[in-house]
PDB file of N, CA and C in Angstrom:
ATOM      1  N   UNK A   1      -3.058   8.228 -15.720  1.00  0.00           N
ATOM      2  CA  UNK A   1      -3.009   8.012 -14.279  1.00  0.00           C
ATOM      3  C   UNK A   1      -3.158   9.357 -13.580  1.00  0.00           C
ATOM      4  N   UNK A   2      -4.162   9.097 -12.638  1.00  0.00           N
ATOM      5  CA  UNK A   2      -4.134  10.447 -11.750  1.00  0.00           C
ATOM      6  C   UNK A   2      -2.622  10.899 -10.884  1.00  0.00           C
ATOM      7  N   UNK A   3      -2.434  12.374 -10.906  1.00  0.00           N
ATOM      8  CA  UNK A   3      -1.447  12.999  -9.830  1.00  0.00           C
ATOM      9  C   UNK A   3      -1.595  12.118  -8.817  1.00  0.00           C
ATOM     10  N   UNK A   4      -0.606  11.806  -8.251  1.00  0.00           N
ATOM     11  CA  UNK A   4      -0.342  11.836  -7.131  1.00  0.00           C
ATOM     12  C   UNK A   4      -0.880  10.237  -6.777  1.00  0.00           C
ATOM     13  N   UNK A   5      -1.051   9.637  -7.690  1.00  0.00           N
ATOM     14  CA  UNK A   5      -1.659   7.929  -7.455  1.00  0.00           C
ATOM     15  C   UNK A   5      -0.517   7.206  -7.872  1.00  0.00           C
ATOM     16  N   UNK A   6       0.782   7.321  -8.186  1.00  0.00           N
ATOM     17  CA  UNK A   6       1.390   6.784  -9.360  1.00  0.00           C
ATOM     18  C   UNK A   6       1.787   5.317  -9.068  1.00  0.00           C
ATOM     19  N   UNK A   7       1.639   4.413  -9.568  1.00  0.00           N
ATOM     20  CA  UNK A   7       1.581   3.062  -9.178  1.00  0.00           C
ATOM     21  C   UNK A   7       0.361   2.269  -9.133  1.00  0.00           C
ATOM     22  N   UNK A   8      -1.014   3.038  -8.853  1.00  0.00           N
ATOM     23  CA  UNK A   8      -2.184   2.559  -7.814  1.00  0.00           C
ATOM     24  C   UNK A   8      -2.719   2.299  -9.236  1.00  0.00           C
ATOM     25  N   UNK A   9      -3.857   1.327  -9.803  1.00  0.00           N
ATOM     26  CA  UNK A   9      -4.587   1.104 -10.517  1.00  0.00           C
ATOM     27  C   UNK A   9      -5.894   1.406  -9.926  1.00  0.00           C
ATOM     28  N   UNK A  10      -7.170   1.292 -10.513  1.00  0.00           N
ATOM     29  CA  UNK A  10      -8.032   1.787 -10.468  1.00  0.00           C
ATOM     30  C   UNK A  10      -8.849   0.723  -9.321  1.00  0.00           C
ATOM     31  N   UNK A  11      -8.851  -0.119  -8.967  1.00  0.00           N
ATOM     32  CA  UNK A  11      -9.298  -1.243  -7.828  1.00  0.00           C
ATOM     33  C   UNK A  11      -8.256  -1.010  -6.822  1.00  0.00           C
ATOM     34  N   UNK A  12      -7.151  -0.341  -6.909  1.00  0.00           N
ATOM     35  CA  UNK A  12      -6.426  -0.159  -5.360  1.00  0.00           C
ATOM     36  C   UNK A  12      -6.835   1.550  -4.872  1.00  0.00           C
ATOM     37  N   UNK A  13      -7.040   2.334  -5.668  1.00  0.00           N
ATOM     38  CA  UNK A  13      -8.093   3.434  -5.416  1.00  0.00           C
ATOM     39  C   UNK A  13      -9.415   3.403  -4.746  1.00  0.00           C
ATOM     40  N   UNK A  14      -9.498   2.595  -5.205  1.00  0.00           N
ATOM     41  CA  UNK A  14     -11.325   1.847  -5.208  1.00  0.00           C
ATOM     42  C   UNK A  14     -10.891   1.561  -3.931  1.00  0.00           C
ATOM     43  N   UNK A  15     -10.563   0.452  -2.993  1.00  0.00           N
ATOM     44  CA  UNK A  15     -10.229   0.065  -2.148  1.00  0.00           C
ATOM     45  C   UNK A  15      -9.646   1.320  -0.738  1.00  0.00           C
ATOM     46  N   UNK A  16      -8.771   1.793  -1.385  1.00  0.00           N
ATOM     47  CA  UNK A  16      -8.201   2.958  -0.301  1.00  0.00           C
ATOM     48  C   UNK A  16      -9.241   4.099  -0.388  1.00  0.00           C
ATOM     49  N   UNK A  17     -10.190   4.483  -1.148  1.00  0.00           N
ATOM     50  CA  UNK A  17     -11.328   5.246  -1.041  1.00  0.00           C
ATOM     51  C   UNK A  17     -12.390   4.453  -0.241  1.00  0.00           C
ATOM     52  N   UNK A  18     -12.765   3.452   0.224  1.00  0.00           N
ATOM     53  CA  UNK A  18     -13.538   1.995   0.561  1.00  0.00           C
ATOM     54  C   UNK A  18     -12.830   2.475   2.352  1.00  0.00           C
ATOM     55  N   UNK A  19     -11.665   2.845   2.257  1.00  0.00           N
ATOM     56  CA  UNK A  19     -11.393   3.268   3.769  1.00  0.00           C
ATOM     57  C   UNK A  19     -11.108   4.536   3.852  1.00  0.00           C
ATOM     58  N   UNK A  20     -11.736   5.712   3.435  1.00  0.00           N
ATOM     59  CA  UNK A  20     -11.254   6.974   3.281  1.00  0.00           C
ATOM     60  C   UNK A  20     -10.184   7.958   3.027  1.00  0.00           C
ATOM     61  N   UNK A  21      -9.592   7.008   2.239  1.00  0.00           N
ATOM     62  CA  UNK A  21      -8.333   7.545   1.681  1.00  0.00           C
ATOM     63  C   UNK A  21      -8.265   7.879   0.572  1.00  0.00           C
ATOM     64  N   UNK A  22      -9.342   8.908  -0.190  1.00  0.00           N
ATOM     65  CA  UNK A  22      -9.748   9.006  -1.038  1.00  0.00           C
ATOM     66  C   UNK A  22      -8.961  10.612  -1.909  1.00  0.00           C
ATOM     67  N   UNK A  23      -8.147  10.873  -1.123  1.00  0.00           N
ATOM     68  CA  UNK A  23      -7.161  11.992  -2.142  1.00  0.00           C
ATOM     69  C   UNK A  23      -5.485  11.656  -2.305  1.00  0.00           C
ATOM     70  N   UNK A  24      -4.676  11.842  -3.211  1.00  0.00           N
ATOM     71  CA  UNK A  24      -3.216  11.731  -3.042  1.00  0.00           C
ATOM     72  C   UNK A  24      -2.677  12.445  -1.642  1.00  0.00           C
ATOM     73  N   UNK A  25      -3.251  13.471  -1.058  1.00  0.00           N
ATOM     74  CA  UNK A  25      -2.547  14.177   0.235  1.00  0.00           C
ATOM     75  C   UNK A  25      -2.671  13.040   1.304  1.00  0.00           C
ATOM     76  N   UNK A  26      -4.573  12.582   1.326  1.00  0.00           N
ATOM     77  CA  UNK A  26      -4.802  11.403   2.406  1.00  0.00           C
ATOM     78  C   UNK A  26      -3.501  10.639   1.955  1.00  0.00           C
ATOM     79  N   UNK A  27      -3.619   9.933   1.488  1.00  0.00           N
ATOM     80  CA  UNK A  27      -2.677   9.015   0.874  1.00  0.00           C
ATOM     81  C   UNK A  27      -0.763   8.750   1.421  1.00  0.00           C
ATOM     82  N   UNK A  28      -0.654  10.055   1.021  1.00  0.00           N
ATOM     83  CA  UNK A  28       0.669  10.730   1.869  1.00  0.00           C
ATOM     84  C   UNK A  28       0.773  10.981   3.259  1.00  0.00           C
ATOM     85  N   UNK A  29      -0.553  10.990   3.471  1.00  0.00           N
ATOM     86  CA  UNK A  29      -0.682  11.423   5.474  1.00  0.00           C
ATOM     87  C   UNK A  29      -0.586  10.023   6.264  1.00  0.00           C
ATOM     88  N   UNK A  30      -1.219   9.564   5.549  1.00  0.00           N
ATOM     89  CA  UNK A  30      -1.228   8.019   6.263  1.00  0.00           C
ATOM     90  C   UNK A  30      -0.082   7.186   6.140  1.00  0.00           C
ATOM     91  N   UNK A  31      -0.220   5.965   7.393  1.00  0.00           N
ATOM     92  CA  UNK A  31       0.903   5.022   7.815  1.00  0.00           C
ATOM     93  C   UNK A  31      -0.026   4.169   6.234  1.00  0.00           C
ATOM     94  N   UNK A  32       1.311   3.864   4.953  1.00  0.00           N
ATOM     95  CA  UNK A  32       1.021   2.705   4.028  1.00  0.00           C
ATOM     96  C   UNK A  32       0.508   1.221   5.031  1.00  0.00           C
ATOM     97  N   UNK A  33       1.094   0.992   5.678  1.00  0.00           N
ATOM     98  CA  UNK A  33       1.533  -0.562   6.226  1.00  0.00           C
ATOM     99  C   UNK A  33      -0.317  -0.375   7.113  1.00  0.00           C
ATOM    100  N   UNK A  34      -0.637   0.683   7.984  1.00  0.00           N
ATOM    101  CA  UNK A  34      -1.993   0.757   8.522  1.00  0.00           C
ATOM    102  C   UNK A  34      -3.381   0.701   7.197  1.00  0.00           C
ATOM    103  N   UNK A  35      -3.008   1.835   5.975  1.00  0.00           N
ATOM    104  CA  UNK A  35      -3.813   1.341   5.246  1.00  0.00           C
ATOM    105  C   UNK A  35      -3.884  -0.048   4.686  1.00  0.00           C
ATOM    106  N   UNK A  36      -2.755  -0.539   4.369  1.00  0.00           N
ATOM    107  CA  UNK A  36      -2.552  -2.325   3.792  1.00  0.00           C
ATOM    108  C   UNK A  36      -3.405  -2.991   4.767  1.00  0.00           C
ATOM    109  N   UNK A  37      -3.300  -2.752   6.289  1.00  0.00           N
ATOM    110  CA  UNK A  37      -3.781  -3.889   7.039  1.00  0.00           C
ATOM    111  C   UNK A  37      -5.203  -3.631   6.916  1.00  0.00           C
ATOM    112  N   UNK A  38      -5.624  -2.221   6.651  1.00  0.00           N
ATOM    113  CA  UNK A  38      -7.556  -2.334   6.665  1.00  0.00           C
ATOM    114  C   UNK A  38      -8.003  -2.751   5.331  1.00  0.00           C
ATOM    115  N   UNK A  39      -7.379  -2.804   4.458  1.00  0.00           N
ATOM    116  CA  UNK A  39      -7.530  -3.130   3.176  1.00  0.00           C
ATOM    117  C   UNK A  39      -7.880  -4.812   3.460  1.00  0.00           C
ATOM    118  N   UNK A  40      -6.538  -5.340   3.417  1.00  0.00           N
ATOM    119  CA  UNK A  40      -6.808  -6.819   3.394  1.00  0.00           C
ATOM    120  C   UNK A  40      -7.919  -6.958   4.790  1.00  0.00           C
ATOM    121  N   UNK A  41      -7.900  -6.332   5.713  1.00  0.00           N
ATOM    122  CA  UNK A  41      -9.494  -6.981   6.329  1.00  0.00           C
ATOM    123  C   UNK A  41     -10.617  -6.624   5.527  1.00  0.00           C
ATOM    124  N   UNK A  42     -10.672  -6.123   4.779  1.00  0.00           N
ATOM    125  CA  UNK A  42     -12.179  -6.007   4.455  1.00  0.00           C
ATOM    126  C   UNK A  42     -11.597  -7.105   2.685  1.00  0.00           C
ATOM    127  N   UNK A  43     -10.245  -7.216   2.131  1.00  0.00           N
ATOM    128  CA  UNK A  43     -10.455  -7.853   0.847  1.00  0.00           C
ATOM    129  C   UNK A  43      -8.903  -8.795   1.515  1.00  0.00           C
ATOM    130  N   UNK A  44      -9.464  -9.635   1.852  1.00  0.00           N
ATOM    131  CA  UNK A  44      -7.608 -10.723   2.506  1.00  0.00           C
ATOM    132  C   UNK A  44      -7.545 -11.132   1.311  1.00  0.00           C
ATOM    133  N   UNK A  45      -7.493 -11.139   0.016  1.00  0.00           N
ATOM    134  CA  UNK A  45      -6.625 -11.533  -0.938  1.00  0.00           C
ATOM    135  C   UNK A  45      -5.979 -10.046  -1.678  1.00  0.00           C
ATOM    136  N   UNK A  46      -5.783  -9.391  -0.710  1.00  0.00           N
ATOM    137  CA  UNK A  46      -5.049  -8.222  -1.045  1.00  0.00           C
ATOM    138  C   UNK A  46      -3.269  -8.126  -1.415  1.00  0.00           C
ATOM    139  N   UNK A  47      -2.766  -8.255  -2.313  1.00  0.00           N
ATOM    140  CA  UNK A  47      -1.954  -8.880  -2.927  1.00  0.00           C
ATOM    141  C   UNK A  47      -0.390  -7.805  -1.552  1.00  0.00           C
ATOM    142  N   UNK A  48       0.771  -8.514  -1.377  1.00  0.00           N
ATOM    143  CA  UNK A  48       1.948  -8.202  -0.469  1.00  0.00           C
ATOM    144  C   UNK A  48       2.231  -6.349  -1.457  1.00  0.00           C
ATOM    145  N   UNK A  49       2.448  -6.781  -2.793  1.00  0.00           N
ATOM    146  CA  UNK A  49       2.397  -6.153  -3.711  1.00  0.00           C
ATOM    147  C   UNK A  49       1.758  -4.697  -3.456  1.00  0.00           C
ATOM    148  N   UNK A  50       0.835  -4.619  -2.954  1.00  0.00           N
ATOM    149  CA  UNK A  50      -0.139  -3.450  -2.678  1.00  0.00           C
ATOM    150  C   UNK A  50       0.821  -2.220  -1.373  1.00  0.00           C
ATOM    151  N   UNK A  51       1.308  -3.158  -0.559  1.00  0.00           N
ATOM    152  CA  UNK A  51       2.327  -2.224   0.353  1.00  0.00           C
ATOM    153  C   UNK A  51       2.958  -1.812  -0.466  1.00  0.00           C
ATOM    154  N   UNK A  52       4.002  -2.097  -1.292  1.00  0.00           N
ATOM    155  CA  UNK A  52       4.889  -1.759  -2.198  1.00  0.00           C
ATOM    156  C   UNK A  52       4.569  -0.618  -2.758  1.00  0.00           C
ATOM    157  N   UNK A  53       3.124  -0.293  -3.504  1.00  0.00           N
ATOM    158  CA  UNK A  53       2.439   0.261  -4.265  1.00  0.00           C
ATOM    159  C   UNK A  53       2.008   1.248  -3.372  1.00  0.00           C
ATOM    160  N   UNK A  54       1.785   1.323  -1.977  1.00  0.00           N
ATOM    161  CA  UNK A  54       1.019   2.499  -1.244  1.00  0.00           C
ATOM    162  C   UNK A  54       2.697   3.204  -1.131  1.00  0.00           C
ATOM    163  N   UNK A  55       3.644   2.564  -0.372  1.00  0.00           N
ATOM    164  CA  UNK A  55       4.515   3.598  -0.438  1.00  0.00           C
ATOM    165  C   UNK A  55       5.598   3.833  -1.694  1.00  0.00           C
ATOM    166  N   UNK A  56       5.280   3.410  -2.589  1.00  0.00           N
ATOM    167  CA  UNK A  56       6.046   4.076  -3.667  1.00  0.00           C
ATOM    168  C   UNK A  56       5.023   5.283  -4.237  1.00  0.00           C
ATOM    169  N   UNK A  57       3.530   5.397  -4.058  1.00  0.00           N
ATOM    170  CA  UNK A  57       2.833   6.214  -4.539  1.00  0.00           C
ATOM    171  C   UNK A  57       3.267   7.418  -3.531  1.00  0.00           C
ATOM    172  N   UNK A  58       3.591   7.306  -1.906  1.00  0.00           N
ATOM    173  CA  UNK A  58       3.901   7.989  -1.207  1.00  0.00           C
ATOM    174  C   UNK A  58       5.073   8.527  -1.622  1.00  0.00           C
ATOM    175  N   UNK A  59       6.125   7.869  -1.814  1.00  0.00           N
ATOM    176  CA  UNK A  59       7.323   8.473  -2.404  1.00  0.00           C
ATOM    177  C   UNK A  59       7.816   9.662  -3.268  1.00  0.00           C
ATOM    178  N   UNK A  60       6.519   8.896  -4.325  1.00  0.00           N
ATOM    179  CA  UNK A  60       6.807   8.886  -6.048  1.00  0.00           C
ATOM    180  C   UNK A  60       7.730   8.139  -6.440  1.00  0.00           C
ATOM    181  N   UNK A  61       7.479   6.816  -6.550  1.00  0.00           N
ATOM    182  CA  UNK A  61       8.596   5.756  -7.174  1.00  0.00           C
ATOM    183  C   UNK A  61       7.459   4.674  -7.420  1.00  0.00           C
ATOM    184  N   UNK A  62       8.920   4.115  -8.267  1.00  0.00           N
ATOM    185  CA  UNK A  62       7.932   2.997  -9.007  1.00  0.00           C
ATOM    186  C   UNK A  62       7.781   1.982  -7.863  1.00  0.00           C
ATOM    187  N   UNK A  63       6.740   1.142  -7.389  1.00  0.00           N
ATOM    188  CA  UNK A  63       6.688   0.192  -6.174  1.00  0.00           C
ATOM    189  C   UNK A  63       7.393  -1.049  -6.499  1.00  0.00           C
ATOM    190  N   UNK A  64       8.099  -1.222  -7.877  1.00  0.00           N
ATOM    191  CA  UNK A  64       9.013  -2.627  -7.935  1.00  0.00           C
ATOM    192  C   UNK A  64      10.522  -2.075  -7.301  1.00  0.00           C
ATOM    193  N   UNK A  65      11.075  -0.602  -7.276  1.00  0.00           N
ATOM    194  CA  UNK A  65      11.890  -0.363  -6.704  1.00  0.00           C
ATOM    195  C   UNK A  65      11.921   0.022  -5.010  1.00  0.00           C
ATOM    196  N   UNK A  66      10.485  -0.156  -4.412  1.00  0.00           N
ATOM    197  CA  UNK A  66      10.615  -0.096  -3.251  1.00  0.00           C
ATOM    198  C   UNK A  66      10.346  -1.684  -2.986  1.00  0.00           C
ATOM    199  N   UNK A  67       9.536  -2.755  -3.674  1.00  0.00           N
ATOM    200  CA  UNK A  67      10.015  -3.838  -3.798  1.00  0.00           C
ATOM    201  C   UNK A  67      11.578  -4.542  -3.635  1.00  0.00           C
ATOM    202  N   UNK A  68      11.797  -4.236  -4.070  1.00  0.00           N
ATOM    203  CA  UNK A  68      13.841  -4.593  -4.155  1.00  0.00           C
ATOM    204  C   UNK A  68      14.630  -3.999  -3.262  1.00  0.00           C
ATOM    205  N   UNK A  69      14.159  -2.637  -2.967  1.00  0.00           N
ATOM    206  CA  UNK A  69      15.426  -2.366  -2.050  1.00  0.00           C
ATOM    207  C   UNK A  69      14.633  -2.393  -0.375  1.00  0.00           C
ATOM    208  N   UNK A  70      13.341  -2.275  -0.770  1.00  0.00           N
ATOM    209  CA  UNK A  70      12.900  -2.408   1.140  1.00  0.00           C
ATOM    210  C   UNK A  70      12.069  -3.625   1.614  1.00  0.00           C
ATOM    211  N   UNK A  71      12.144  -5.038   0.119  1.00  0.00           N
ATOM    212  CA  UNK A  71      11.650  -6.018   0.785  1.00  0.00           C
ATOM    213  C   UNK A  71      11.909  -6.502   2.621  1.00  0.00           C
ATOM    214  N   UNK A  72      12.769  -6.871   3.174  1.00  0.00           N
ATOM    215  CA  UNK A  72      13.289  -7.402   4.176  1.00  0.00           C
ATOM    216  C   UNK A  72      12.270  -6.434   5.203  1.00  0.00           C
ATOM    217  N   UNK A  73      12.763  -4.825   4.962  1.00  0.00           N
ATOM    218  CA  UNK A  73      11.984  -4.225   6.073  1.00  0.00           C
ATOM    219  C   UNK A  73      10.429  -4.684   5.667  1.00  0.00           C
ATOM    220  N   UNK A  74       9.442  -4.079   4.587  1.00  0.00           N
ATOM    221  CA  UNK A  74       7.852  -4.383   4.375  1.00  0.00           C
ATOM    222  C   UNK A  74       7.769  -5.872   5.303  1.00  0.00           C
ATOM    223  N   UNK A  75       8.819  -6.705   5.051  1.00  0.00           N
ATOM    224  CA  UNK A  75       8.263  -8.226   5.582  1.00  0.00           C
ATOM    225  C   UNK A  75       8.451  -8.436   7.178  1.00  0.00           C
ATOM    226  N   UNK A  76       9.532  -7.661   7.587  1.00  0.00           N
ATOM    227  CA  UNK A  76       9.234  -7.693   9.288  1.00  0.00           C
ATOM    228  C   UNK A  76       8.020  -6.807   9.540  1.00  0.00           C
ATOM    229  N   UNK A  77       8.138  -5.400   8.967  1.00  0.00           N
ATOM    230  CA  UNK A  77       6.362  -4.807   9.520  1.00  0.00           C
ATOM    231  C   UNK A  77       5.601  -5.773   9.286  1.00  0.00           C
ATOM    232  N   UNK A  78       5.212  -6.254   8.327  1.00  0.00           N
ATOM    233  CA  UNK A  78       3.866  -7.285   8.231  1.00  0.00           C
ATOM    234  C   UNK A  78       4.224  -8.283   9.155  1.00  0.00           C
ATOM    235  N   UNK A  79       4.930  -9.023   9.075  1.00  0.00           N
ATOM    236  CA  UNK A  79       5.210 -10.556  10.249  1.00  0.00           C
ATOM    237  C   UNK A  79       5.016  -9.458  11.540  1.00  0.00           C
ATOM    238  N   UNK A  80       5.328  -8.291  11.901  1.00  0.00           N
ATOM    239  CA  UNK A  80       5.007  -7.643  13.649  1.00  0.00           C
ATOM    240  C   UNK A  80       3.865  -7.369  13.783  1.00  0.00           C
ATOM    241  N   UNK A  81       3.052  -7.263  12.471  1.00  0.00           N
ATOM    242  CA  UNK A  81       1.458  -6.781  12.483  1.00  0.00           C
ATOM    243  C   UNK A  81       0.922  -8.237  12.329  1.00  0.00           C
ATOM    244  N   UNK A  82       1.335  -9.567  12.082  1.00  0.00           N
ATOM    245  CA  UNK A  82       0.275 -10.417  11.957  1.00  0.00           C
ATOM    246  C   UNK A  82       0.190 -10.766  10.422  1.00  0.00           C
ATOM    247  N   UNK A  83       0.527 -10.067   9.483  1.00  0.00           N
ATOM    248  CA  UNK A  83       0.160 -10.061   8.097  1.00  0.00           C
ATOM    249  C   UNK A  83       1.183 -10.584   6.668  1.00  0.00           C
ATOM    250  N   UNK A  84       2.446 -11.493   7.602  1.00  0.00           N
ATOM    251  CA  UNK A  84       3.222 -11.541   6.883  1.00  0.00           C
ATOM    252  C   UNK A  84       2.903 -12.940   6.311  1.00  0.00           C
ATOM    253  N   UNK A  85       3.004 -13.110   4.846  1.00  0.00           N
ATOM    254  CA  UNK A  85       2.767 -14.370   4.290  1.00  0.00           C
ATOM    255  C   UNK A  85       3.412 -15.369   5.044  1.00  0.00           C
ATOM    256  N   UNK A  86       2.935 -16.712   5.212  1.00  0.00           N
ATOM    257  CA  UNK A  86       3.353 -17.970   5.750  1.00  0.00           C
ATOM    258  C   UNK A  86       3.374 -18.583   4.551  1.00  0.00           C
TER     259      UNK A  86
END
């Protein structure tokens, strides 16, 4: 796994390079929850999972532990942006 990707597989790279977020610093500079929302417009089966994964790569943590402890918050940002699963 590349520095500074830790979490991201090689199609969520693909994707955040697809919107110019193509280094670990971009990556860190940016709002996760703004990249998630251009992502799923250009691929809407962009898995909830993938927020998790942008800011635990931001962190450095694994994204099942920002899963667990910051579900509640990820799900009001998305439901205030429009993007929260129904």
């Amino acid at each position: 796994m590349s520095a500074g990707w830790q979490g991201l597989g090689p199609r969520s790279r693909e994707q955040l390079a697809a919107i110019g977020i193509d280094t670990p610093d971009r990556l860190r500079s940016c709002d996760a929850f703004d990249a998630y929302a251009r992502i799923k417009a250009r691929w809407p089966g962009a898995s909830r999972n993938l927020v998790y994964a942008l800011l635990g790569a931001q962190e450095g943590r694994d994204w099942r532990d920002i899963a667990r402890e910051r579900r509640t918050e990820v799900l009001l940002r998305l439901d205030a942006m429009g993007l929260a699963p129904r």
